[in-house]
C-alpha atoms as a PDB file:
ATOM      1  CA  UNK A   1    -117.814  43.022-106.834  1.00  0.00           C
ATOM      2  CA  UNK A   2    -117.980  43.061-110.474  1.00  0.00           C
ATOM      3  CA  UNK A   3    -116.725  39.304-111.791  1.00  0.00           C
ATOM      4  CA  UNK A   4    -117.262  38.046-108.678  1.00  0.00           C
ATOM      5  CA  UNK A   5    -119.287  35.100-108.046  1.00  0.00           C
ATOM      6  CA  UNK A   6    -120.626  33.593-104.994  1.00  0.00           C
ATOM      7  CA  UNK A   7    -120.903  29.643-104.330  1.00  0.00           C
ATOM      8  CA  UNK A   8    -122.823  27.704-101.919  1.00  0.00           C
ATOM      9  CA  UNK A   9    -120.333  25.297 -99.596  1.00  0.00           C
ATOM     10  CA  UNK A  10    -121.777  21.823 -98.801  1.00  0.00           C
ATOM     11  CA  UNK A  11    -119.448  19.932 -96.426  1.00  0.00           C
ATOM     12  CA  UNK A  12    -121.802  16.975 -96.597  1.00  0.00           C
ATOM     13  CA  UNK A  13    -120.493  16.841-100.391  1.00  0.00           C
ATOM     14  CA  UNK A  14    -117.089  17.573 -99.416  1.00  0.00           C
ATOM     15  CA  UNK A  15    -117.009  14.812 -96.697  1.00  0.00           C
ATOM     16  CA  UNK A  16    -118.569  11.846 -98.922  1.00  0.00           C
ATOM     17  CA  UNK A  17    -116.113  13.282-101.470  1.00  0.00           C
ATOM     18  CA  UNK A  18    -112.895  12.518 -99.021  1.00  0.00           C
ATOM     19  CA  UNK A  19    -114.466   8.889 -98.146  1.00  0.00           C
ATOM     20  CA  UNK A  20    -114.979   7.696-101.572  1.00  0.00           C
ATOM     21  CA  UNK A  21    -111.374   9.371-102.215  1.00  0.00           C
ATOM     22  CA  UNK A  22    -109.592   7.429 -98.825  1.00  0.00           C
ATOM     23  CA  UNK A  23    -111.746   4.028 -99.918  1.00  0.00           C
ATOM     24  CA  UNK A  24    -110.334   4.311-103.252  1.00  0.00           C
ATOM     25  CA  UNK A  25    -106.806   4.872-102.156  1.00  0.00           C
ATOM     26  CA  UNK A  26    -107.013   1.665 -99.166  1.00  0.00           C
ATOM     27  CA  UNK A  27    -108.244  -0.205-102.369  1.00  0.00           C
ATOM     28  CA  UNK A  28    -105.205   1.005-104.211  1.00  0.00           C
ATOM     29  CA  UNK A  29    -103.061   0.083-101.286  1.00  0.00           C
ATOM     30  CA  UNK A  30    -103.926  -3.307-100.532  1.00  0.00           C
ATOM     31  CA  UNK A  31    -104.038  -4.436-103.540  1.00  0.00           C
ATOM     32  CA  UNK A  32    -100.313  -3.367-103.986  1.00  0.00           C
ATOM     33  CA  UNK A  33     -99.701  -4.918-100.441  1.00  0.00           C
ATOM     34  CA  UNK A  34    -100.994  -7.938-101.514  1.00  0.00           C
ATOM     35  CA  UNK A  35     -99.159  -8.280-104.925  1.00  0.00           C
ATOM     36  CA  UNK A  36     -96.007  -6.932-103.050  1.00  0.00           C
ATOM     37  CA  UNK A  37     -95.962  -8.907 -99.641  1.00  0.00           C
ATOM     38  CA  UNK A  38     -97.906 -12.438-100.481  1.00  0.00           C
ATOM     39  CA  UNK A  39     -96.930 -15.437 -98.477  1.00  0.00           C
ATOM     40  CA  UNK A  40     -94.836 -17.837 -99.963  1.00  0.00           C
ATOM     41  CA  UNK A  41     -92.935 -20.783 -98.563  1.00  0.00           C
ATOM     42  CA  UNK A  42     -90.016 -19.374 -97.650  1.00  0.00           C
ATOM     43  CA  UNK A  43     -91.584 -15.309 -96.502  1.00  0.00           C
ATOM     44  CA  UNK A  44     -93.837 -14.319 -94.303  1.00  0.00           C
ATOM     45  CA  UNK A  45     -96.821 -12.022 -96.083  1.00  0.00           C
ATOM     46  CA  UNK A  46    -100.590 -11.754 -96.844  1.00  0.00           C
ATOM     47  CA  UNK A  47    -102.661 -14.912 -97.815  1.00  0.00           C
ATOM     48  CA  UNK A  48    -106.257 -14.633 -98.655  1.00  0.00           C
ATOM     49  CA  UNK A  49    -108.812 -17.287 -96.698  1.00  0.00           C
ATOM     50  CA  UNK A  50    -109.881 -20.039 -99.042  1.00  0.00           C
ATOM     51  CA  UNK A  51    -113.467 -21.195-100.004  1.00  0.00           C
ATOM     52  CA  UNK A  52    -115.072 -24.387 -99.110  1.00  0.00           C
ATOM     53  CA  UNK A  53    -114.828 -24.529-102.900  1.00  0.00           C
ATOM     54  CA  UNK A  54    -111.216 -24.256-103.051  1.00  0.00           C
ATOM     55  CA  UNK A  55    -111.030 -26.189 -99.962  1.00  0.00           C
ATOM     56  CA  UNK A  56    -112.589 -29.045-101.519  1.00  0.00           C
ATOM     57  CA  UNK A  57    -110.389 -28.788-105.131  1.00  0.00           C
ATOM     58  CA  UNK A  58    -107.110 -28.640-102.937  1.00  0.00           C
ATOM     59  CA  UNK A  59    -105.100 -27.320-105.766  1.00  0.00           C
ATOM     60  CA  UNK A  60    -104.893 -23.534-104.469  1.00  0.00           C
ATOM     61  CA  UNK A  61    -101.107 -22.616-103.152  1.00  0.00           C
ATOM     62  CA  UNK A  62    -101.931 -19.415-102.067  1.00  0.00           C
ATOM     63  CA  UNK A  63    -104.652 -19.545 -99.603  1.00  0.00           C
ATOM     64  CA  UNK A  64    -104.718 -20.245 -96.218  1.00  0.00           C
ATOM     65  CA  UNK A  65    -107.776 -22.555 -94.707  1.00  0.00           C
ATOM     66  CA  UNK A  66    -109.412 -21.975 -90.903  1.00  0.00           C
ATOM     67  CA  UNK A  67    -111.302 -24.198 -88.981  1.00  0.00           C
ATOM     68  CA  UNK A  68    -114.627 -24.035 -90.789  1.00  0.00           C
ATOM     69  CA  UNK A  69    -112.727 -24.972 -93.817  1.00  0.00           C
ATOM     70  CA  UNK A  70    -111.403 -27.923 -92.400  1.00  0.00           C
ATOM     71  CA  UNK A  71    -114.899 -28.790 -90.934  1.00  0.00           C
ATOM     72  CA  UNK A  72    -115.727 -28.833 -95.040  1.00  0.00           C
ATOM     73  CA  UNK A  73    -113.312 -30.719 -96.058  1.00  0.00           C
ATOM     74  CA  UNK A  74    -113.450 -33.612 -93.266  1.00  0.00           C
ATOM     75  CA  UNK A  75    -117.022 -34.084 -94.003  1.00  0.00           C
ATOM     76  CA  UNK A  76    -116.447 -35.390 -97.709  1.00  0.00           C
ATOM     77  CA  UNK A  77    -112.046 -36.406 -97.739  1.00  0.00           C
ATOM     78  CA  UNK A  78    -112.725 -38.178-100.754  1.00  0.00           C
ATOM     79  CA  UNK A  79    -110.195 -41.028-101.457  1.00  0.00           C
ATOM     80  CA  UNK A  80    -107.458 -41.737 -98.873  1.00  0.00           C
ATOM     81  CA  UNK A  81    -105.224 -44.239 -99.847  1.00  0.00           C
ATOM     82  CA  UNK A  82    -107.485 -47.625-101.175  1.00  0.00           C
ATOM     83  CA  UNK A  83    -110.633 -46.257 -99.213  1.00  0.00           C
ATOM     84  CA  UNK A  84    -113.607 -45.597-101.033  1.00  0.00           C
ATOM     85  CA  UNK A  85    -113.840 -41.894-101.083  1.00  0.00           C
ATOM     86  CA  UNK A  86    -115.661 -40.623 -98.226  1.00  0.00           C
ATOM     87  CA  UNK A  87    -115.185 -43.688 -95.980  1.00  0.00           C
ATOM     88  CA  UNK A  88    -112.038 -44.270 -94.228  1.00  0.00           C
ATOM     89  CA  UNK A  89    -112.271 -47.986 -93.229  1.00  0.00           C
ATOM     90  CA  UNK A  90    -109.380 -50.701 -93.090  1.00  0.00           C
ATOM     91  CA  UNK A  91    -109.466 -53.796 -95.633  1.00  0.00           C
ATOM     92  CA  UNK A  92    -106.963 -56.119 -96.169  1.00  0.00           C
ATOM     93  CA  UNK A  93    -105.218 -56.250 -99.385  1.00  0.00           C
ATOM     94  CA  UNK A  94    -105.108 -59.441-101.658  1.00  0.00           C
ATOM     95  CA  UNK A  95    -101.902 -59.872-103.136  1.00  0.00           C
ATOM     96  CA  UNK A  96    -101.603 -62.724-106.173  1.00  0.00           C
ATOM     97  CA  UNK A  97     -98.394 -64.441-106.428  1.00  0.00           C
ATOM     98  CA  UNK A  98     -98.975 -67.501-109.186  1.00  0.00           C
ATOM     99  CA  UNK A  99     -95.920 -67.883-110.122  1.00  0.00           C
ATOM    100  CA  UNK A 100     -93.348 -66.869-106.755  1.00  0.00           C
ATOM    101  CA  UNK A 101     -90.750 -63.777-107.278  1.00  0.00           C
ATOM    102  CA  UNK A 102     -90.094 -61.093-105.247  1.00  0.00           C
ATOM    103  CA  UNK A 103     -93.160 -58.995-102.932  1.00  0.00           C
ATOM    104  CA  UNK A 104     -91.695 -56.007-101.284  1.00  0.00           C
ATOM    105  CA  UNK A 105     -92.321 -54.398 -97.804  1.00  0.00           C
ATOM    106  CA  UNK A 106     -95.723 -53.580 -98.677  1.00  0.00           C
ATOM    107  CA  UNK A 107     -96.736 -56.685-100.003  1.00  0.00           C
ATOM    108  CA  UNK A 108     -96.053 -57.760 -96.514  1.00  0.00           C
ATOM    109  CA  UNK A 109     -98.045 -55.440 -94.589  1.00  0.00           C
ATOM    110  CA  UNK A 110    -101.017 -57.306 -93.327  1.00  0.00           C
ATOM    111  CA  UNK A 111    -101.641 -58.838 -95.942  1.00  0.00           C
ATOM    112  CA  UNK A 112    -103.211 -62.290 -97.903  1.00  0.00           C
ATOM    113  CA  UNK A 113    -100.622 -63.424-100.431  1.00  0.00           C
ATOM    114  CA  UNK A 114    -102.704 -65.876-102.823  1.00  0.00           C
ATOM    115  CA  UNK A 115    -101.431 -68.578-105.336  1.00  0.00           C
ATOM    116  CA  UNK A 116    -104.437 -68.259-107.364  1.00  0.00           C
ATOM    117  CA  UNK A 117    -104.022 -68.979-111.145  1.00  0.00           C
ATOM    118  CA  UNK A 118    -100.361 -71.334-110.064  1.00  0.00           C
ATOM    119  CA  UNK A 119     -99.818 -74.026-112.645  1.00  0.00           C
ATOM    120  CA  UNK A 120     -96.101 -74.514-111.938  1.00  0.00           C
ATOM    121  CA  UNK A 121     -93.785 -75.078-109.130  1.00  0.00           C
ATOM    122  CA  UNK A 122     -93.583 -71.589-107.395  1.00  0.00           C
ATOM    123  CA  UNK A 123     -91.376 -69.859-104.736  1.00  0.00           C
ATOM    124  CA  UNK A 124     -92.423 -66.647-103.078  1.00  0.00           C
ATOM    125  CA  UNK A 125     -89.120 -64.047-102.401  1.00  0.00           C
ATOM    126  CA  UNK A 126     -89.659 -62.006 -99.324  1.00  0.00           C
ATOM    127  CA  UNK A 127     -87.867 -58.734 -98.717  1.00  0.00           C
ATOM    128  CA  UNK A 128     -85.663 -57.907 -95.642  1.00  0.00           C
ATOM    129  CA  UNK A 129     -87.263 -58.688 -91.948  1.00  0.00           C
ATOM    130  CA  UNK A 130     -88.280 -55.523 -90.614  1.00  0.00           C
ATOM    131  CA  UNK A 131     -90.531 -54.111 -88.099  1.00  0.00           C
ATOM    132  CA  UNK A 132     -94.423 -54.003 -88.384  1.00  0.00           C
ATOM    133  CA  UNK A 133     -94.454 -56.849 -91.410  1.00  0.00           C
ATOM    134  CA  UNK A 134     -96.593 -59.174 -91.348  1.00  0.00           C
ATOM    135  CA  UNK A 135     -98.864 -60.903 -93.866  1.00  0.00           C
ATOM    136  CA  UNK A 136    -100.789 -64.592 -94.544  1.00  0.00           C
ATOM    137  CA  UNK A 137    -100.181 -67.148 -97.330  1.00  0.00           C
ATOM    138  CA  UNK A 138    -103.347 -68.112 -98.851  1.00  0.00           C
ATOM    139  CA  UNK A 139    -103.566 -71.171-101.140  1.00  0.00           C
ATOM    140  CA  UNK A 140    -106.647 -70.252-103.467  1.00  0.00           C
ATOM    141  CA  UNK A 141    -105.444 -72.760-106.063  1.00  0.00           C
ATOM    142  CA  UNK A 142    -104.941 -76.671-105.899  1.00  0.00           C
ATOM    143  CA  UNK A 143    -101.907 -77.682-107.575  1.00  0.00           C
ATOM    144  CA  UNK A 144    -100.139 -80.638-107.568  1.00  0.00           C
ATOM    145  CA  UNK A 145     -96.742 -78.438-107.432  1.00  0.00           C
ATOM    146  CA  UNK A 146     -94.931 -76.767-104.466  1.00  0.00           C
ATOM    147  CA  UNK A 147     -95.206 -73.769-102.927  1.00  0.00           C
ATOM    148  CA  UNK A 148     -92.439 -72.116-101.095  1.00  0.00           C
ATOM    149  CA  UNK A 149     -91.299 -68.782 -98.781  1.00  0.00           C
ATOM    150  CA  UNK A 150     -88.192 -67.796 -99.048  1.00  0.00           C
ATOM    151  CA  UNK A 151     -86.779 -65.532 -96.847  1.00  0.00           C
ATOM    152  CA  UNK A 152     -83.589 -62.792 -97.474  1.00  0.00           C
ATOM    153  CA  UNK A 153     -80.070 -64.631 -97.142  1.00  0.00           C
ATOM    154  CA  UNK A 154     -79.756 -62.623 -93.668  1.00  0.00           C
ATOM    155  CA  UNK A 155     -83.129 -63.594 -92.411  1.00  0.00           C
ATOM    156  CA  UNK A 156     -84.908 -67.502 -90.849  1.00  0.00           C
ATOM    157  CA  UNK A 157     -87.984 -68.473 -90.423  1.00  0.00           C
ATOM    158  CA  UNK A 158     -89.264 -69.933 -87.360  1.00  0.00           C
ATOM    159  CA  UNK A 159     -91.617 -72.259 -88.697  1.00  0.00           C
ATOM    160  CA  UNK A 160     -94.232 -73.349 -85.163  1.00  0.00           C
ATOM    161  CA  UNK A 161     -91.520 -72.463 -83.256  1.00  0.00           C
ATOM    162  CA  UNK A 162     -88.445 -73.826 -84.500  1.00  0.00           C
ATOM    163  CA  UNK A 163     -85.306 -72.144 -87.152  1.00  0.00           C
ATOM    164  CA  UNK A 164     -85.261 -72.925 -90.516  1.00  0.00           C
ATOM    165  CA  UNK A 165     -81.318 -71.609 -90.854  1.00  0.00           C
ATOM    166  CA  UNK A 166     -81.131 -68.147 -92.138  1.00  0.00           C
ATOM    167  CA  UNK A 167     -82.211 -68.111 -95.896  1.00  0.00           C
ATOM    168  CA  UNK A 168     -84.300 -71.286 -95.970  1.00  0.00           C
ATOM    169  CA  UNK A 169     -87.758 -71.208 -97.158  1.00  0.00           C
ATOM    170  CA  UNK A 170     -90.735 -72.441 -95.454  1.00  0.00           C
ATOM    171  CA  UNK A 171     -93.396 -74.558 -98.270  1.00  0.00           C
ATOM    172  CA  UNK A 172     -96.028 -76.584 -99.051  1.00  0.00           C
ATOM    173  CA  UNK A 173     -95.086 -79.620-100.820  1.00  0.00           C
ATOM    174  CA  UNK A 174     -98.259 -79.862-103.026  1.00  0.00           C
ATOM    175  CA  UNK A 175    -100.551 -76.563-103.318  1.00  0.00           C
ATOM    176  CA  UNK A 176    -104.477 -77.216-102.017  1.00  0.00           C
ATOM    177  CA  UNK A 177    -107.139 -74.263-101.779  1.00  0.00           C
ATOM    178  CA  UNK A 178    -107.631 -73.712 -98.132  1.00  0.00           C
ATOM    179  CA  UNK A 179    -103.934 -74.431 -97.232  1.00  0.00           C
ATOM    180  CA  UNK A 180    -103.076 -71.224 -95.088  1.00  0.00           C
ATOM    181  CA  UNK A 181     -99.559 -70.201 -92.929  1.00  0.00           C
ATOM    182  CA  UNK A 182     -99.260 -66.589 -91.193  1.00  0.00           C
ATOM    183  CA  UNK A 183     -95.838 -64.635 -91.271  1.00  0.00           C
ATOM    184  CA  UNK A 184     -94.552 -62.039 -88.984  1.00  0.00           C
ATOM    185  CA  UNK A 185     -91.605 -60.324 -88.509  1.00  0.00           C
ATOM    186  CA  UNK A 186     -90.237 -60.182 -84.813  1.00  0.00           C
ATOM    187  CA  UNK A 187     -86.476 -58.050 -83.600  1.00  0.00           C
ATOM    188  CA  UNK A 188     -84.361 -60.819 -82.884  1.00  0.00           C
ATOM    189  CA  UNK A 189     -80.968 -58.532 -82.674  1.00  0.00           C
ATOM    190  CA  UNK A 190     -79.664 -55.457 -81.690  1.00  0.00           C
ATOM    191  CA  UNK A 191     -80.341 -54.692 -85.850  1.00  0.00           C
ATOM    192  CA  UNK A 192     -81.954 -57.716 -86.962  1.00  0.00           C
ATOM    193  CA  UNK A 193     -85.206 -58.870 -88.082  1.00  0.00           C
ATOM    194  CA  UNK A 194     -86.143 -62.786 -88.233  1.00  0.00           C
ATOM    195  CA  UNK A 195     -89.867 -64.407 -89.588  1.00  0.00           C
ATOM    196  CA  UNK A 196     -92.096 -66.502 -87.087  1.00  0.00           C
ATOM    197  CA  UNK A 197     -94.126 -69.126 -89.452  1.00  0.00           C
ATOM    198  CA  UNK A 198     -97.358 -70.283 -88.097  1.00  0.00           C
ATOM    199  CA  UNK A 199     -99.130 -73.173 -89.559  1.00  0.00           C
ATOM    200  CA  UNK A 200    -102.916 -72.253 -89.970  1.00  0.00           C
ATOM    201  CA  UNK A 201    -104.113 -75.713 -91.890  1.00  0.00           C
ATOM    202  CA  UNK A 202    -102.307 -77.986 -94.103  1.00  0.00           C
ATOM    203  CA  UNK A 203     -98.878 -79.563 -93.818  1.00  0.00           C
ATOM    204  CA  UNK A 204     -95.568 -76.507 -93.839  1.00  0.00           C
ATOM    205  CA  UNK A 205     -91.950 -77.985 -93.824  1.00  0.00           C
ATOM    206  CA  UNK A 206     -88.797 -76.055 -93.356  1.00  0.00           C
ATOM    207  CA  UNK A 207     -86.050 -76.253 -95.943  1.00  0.00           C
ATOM    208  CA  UNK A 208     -83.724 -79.207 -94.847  1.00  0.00           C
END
């Protein structure tokens, strides 16, 4: 027929044609799901798996970590708390008190409270009795001035076993380096907290 021309059909063509065109368009798609439905804190949606990389930066919100992550990550922590990085190992912390005043809870938990550097009369405040505290006096430095515990208004001190009187502190009468008493705090009350005081060397009085 005159203006007529023929064509060869290839449905090889024709069906890498329609892949490329569905990959393009499930390309298309999910990355619209994903900008549409991502997982927040408060919505369920899409999250994309994190690298070891990421994993290891920890700074990512929007990536969720599996098992080998984790794996990763546990191999190399990197600081937890006062641990050198990598190492998770349990020292006890030095606290220096030269002059007395107030240490809180975590002063007090397990503990060495040092007078190192005291050059005056000192007295040591301690916070409220409460469960798990405990912690050791110290003396590092000889002094001929006292050193003293004082316990909250509410709270006494068993010093080796007998009461001190709520709010009466528990000292040393002249500091010396090697001079050492242990504190813990033990329920005595439905809702109360008391110290027990044990000597470890040199000579601890009760207030009066």
């Amino acid at each position: 027929m005159a203006g007529y021309k023929s064509a060869s059909f290839d449905p090889e063509a024709v069906a890498t044609s329609s892949d490329a065109a569905s990959s393009a368009l499930v390309a298309v798609s999910d990355a619209a799901s994903k900008a549409t439905f991502g997982a927040t804190t408060s919505a369920a949606g899409r999250l994309e798996i994190a690298t070891d990389a990421e994993t290891g930066t920890g700074t990512a919100t929007d990536r969720a970590l599996t098992p080998s992550n984790l794996t990763y990550k546990l191999a190399a922590p990197g600081a937890i708390g006062e641990t050198t990085p990598g190492t998770i190992r349990s020292l006890i912390k030095e606290v220096v008190k030269a002059s007395g005043g107030s240490i809180t809870a975590l002063d007090c938990s397990g503990t060495i409270v040092n007078n190192y550097g005291q050059s005056a009369d000192a007295t040591l405040t301690l916070p409220a009795a409460a469960t798990g505290l405990s912690f050791v006096v110290a003396l590092g430095t000889t002094v001929a001035k006292y050193y003293r515990i004082d316990p909250d208004a509410g709270d006494q001190i068993f010093l080796d076993g007998t009461g001190a009187g709520d709010g009466k502190y528990v000292g040393i009468a002249s500091a010396a380096a090697g001079k050492a008493i242990s504190f813990m705090a033990i329920k005595t009350g439905e809702s109360s907290y008391d110290w027990i005081a044990t000597t470890i060397s040199g000579t601890w009085a009760k207030e009066a």
